[in-house]
PDB file of N, CA and C in Angstrom:
ATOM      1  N   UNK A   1       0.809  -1.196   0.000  1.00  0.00           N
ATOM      2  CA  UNK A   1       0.000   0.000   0.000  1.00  0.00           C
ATOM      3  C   UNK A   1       0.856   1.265   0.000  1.00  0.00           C
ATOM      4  N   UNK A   2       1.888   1.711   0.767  1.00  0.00           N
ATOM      5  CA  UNK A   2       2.744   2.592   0.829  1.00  0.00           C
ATOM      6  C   UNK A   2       3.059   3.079  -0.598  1.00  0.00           C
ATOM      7  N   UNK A   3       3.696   1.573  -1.758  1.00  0.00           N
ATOM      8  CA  UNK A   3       4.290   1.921  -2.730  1.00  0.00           C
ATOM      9  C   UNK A   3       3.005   2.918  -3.615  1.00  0.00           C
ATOM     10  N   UNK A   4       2.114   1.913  -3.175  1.00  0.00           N
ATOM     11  CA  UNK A   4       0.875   2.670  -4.205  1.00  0.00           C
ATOM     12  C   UNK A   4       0.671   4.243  -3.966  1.00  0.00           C
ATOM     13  N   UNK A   5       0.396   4.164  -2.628  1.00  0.00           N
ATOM     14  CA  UNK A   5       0.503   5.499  -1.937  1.00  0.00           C
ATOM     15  C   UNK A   5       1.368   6.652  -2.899  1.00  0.00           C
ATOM     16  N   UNK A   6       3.229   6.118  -2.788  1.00  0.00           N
ATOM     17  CA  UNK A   6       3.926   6.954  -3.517  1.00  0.00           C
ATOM     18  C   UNK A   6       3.358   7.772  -4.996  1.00  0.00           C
ATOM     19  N   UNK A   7       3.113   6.174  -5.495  1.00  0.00           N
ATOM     20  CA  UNK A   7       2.255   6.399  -7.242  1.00  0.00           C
ATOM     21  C   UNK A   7       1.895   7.741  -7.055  1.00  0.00           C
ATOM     22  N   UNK A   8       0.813   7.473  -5.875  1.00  0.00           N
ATOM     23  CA  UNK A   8      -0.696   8.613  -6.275  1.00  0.00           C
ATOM     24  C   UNK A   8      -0.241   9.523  -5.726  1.00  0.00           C
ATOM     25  N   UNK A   9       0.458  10.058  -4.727  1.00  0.00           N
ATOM     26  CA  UNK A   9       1.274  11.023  -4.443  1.00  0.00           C
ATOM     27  C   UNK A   9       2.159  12.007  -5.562  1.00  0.00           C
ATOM     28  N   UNK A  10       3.057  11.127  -5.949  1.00  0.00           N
ATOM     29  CA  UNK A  10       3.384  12.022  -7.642  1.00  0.00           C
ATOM     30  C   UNK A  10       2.512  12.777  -8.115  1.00  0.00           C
ATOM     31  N   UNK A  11       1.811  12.309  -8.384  1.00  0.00           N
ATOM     32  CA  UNK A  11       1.013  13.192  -9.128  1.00  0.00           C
ATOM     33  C   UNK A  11       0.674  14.522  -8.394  1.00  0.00           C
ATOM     34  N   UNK A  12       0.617  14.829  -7.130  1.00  0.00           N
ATOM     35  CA  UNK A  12      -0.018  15.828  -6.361  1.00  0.00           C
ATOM     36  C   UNK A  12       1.037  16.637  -6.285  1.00  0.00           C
ATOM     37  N   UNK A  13       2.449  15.977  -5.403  1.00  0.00           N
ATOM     38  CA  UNK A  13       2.976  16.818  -4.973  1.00  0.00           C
ATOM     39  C   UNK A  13       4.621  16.156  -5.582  1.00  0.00           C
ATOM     40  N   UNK A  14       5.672  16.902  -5.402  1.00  0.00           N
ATOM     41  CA  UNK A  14       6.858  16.919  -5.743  1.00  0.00           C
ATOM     42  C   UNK A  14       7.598  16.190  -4.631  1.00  0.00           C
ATOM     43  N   UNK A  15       7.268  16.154  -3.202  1.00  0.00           N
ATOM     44  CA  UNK A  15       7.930  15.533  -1.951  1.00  0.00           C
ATOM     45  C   UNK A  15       7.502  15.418  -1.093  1.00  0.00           C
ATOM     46  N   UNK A  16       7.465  14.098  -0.469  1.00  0.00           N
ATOM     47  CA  UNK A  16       6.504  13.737   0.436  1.00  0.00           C
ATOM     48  C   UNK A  16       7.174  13.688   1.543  1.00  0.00           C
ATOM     49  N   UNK A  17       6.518  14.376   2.831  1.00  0.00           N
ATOM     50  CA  UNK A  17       6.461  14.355   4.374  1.00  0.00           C
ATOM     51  C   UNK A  17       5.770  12.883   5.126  1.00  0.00           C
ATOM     52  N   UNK A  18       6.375  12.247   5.399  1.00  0.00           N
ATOM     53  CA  UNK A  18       5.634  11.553   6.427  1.00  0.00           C
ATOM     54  C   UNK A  18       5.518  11.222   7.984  1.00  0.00           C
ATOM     55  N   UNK A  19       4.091  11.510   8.116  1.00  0.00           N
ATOM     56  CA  UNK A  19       3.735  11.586  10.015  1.00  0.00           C
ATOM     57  C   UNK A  19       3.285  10.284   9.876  1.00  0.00           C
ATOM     58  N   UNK A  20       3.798   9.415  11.129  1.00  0.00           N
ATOM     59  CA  UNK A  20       3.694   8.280  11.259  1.00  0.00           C
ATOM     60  C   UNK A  20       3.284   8.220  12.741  1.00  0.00           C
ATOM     61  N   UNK A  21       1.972   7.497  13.030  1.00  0.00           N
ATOM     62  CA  UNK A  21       1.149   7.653  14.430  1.00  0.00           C
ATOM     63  C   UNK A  21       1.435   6.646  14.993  1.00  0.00           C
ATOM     64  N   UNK A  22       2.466   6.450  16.115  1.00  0.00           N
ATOM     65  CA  UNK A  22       2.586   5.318  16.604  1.00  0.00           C
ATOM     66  C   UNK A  22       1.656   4.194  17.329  1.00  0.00           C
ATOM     67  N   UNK A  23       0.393   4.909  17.209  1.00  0.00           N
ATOM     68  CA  UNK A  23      -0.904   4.275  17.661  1.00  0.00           C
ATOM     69  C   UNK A  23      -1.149   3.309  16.275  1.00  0.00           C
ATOM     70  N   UNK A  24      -0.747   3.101  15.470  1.00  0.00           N
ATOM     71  CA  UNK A  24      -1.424   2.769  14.501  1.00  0.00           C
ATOM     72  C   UNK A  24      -0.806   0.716  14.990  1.00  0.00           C
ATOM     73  N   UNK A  25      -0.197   1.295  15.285  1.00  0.00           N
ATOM     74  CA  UNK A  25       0.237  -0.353  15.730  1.00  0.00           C
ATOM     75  C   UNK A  25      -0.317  -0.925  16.873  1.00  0.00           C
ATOM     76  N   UNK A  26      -0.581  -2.092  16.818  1.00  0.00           N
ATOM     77  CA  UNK A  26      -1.717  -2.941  17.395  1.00  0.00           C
ATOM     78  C   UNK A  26      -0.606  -2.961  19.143  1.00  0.00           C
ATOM     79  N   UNK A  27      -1.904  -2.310  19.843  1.00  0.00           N
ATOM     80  CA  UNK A  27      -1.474  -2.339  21.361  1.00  0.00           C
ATOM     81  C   UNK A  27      -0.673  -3.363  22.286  1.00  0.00           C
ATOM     82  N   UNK A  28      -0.951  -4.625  21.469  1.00  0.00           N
ATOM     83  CA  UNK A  28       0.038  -5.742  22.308  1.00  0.00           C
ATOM     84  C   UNK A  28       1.575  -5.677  21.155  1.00  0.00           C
ATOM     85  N   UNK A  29       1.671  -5.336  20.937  1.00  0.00           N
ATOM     86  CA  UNK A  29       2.921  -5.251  20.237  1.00  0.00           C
ATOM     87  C   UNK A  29       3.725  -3.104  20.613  1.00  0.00           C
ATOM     88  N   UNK A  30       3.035  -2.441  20.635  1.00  0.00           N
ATOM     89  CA  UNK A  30       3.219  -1.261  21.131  1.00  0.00           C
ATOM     90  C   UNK A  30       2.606  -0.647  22.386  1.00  0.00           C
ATOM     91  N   UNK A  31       2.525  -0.900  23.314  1.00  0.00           N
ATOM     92  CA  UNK A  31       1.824  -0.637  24.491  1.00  0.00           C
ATOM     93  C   UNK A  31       1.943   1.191  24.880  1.00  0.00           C
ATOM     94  N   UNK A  32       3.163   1.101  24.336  1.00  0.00           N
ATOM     95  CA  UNK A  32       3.518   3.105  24.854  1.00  0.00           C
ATOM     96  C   UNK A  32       2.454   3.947  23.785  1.00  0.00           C
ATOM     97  N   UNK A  33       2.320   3.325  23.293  1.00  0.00           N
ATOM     98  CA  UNK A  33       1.197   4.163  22.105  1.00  0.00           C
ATOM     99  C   UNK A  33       0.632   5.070  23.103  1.00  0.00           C
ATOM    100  N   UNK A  34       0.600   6.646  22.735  1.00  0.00           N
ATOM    101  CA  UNK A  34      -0.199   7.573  23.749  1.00  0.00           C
ATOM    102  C   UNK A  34      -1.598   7.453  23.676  1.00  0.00           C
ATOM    103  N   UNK A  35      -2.390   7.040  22.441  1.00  0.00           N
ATOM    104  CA  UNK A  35      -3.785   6.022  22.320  1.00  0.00           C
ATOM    105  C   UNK A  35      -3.870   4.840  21.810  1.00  0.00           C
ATOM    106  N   UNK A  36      -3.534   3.929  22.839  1.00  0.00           N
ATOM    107  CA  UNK A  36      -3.012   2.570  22.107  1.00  0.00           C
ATOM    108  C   UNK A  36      -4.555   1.635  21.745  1.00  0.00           C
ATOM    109  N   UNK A  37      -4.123   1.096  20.354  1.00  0.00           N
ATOM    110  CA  UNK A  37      -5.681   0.599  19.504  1.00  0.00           C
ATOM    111  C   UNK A  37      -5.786  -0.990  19.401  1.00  0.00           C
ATOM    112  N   UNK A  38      -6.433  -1.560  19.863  1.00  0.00           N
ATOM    113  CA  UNK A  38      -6.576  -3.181  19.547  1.00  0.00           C
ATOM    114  C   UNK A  38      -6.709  -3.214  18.201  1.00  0.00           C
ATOM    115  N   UNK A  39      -6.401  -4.517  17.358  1.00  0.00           N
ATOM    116  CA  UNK A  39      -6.864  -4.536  15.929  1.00  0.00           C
ATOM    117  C   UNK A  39      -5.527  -3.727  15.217  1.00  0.00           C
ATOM    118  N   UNK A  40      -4.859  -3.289  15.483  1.00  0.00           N
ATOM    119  CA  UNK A  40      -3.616  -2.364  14.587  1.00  0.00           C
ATOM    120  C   UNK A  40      -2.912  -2.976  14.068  1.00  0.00           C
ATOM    121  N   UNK A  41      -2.148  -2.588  13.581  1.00  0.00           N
ATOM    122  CA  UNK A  41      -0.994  -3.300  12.337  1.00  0.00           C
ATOM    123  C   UNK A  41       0.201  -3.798  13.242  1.00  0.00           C
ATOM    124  N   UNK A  42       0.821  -5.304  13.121  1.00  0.00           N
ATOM    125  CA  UNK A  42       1.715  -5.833  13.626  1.00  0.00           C
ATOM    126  C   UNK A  42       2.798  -4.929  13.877  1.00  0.00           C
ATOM    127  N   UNK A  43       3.629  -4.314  14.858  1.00  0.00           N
ATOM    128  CA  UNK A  43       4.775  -3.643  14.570  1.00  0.00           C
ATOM    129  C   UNK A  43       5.385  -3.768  13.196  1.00  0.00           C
ATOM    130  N   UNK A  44       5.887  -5.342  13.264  1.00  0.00           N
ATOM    131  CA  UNK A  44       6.458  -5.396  11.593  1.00  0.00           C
ATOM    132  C   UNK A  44       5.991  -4.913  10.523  1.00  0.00           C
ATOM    133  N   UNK A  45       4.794  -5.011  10.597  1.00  0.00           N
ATOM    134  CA  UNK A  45       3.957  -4.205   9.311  1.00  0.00           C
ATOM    135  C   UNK A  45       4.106  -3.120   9.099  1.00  0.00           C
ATOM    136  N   UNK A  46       3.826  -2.344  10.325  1.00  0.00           N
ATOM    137  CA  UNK A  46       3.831  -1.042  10.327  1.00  0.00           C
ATOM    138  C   UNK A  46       5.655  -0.317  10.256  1.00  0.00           C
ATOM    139  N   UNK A  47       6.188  -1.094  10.561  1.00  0.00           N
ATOM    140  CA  UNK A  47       7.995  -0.902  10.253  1.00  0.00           C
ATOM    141  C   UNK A  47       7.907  -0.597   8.925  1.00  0.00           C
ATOM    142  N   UNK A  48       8.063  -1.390   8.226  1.00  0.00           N
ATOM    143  CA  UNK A  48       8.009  -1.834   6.570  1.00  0.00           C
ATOM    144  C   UNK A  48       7.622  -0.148   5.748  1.00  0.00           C
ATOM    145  N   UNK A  49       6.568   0.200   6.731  1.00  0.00           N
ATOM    146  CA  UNK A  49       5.665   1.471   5.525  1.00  0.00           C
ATOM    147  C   UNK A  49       6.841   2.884   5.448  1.00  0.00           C
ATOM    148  N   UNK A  50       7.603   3.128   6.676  1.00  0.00           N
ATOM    149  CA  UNK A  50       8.105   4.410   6.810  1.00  0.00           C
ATOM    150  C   UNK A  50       9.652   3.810   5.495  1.00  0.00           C
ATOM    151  N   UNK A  51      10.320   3.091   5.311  1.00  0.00           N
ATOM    152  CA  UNK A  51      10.987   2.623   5.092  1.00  0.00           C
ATOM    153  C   UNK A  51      11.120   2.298   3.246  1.00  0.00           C
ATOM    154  N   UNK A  52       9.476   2.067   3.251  1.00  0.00           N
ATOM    155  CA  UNK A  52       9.075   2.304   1.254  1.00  0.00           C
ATOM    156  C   UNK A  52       9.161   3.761   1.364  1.00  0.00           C
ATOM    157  N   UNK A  53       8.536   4.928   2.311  1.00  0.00           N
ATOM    158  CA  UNK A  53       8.609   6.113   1.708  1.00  0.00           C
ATOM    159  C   UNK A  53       9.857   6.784   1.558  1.00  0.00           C
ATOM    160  N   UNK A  54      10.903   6.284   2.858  1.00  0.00           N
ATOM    161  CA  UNK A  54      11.863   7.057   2.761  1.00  0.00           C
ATOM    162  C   UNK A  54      12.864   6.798   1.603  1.00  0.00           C
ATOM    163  N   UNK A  55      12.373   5.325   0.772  1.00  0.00           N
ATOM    164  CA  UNK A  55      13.359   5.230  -0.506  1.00  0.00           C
ATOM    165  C   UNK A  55      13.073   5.531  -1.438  1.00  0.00           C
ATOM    166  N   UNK A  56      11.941   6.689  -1.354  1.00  0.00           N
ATOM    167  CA  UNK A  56      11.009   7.280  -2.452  1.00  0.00           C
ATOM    168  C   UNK A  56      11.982   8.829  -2.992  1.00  0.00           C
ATOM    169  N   UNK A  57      12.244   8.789  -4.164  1.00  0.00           N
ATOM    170  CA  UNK A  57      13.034  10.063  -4.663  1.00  0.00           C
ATOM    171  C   UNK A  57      11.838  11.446  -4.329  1.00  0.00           C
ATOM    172  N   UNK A  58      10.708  11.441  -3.720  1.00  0.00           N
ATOM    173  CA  UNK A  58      10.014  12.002  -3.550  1.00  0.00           C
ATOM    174  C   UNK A  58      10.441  12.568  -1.519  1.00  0.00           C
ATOM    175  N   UNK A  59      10.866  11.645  -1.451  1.00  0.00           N
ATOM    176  CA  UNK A  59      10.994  11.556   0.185  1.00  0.00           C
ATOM    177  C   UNK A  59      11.599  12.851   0.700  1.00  0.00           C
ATOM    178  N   UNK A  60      10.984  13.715   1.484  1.00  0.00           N
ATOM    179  CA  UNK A  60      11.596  14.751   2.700  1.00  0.00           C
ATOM    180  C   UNK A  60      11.839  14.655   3.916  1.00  0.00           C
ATOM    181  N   UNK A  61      10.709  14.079   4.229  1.00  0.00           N
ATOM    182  CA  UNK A  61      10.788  13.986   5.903  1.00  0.00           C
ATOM    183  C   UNK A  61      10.101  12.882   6.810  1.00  0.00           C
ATOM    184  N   UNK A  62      10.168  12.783   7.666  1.00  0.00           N
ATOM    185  CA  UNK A  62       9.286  11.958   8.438  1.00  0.00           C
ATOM    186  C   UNK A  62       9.766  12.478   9.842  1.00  0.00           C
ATOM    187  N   UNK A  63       8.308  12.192  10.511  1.00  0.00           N
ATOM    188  CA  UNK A  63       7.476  12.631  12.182  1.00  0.00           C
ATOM    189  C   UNK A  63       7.062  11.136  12.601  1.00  0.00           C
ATOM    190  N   UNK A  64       7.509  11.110  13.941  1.00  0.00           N
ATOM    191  CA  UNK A  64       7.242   9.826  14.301  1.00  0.00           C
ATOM    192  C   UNK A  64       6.505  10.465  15.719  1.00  0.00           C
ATOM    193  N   UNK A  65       4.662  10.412  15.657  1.00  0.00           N
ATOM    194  CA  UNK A  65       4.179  10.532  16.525  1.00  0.00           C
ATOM    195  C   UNK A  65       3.596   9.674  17.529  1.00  0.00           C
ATOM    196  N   UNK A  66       3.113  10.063  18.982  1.00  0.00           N
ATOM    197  CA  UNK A  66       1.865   9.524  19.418  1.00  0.00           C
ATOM    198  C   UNK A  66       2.646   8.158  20.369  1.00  0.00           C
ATOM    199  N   UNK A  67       3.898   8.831  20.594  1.00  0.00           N
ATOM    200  CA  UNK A  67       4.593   7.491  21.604  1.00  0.00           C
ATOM    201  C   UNK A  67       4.618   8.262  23.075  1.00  0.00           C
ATOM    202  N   UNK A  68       4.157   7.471  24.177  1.00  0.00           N
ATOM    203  CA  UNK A  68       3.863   7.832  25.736  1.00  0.00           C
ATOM    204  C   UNK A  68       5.138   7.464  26.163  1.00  0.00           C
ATOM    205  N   UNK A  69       6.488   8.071  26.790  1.00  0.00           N
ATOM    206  CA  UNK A  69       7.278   7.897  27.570  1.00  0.00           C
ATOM    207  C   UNK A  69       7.036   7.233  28.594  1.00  0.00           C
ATOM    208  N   UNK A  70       5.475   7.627  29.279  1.00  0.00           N
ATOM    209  CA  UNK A  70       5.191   7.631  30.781  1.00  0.00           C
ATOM    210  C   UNK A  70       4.825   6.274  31.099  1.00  0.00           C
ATOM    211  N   UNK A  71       4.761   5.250  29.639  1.00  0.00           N
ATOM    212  CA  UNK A  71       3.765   4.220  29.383  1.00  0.00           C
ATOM    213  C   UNK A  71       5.190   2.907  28.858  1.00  0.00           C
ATOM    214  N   UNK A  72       6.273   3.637  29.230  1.00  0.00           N
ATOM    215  CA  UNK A  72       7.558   2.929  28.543  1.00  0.00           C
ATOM    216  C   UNK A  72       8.508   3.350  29.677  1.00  0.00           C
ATOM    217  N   UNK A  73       8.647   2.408  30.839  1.00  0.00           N
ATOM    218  CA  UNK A  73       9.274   3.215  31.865  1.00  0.00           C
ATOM    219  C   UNK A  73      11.133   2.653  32.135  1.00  0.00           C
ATOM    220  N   UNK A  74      10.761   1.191  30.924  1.00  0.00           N
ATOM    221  CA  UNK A  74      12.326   0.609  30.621  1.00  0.00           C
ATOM    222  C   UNK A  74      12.952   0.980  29.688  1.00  0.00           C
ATOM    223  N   UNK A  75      11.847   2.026  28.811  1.00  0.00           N
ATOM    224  CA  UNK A  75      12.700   2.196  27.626  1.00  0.00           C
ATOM    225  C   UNK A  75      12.948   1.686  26.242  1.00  0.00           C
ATOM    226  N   UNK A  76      11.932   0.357  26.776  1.00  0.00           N
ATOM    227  CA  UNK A  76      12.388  -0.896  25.742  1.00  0.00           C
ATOM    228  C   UNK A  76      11.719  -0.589  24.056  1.00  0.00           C
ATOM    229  N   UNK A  77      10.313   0.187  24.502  1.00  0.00           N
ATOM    230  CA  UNK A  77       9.608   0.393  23.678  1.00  0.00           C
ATOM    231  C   UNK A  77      10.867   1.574  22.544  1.00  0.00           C
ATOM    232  N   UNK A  78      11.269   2.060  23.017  1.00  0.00           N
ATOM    233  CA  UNK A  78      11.700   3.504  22.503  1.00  0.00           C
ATOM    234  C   UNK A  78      12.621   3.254  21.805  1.00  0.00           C
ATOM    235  N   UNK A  79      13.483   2.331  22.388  1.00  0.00           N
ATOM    236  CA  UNK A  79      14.795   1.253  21.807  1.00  0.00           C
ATOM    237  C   UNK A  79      13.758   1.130  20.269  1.00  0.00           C
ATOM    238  N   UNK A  80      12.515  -0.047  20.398  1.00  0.00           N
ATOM    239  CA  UNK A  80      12.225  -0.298  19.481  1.00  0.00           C
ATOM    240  C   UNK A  80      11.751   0.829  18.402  1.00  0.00           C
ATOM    241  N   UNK A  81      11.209   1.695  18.820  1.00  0.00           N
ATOM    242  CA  UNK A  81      10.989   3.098  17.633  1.00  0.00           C
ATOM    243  C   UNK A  81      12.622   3.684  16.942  1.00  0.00           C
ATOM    244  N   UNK A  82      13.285   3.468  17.702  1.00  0.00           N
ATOM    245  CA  UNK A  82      14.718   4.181  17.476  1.00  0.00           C
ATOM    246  C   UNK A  82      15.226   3.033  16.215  1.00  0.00           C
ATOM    247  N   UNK A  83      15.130   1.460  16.551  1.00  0.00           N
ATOM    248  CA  UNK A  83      15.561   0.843  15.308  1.00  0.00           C
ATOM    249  C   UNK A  83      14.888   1.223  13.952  1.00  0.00           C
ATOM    250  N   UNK A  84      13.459   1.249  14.410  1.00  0.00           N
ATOM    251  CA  UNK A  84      12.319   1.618  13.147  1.00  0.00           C
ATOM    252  C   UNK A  84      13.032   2.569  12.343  1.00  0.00           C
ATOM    253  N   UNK A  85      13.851   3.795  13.185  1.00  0.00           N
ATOM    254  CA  UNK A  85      13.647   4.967  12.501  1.00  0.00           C
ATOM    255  C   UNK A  85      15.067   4.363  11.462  1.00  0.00           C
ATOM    256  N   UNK A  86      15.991   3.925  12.473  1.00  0.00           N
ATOM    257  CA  UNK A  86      17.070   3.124  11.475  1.00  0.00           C
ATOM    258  C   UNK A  86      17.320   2.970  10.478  1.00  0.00           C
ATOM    259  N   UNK A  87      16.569   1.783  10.821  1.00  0.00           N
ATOM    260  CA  UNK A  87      15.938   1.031  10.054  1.00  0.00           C
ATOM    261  C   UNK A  87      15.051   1.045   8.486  1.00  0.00           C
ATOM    262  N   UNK A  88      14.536   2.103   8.607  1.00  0.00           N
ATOM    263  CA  UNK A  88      13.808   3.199   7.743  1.00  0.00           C
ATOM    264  C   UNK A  88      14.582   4.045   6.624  1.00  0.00           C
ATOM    265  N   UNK A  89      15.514   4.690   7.423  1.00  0.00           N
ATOM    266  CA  UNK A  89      16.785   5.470   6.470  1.00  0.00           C
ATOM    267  C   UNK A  89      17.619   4.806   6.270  1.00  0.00           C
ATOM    268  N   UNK A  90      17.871   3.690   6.640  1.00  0.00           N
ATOM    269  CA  UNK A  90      19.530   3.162   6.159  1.00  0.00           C
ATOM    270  C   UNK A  90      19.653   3.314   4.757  1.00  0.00           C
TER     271      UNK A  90
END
C-alpha cells in the first residue's frame, strides 16, 4: 500500500512528508502508544511502511508521533521506535 501510496502522491505533490502515528500499531505489540488501539498493524507491518517512503526520490521527511514515555518506563519500547527509525533510512 505505501508503494501505491507513492504512485498517487506524484502526481499531487513533488515531496513527500511523512507523520507516522505510533498508535497505529496494534497495542500488544506497542503498548507506549499515547492512544493505544486493539486490531492495529503488527509492529512489523507497520515498520516496513516508513521505510518504502523514505526510498522514495520524492521523500523529505518523516514525524514519528503519538509514543507515551510515561507508558515505557524501561525504555524498551523507545529502543524499538529508534531501530524503526534506522531502520527506515539506512
Amino acid at each position: 500500500m505505501a508503494r501505491q501510496a507513492i504512485e498517487t502522491l506524484r502526481t499531487q505533490a513533488d515531496k513527500i512528508f511523512v507523520h507516522f502515528d505510533v498508535d497505529v500499531i496494534d497495542a500488544s505489540d506497542m503498548p507506549a502508544a499515547d492512544v493505544p488501539h486493539p486490531n492495529g498493524l503488527t509492529y512489523n507491518d507497520a515498520a516496513r511502511a516508513p521505510g518504502i517512503f523514505a526510498h522514495s526520490d520524492s521523500f523529505l521527511g518523516m514525524e514519528i508521533t503519538e509514543s507515551n514515555a510515561d507508558k515505557d518506563r524501561d525504555r524498551r519500547l523507545a529502543a524499538r521506535l529508534t531501530d524503526l527509525i534506522a531502520f527506515a533510512l539506512r
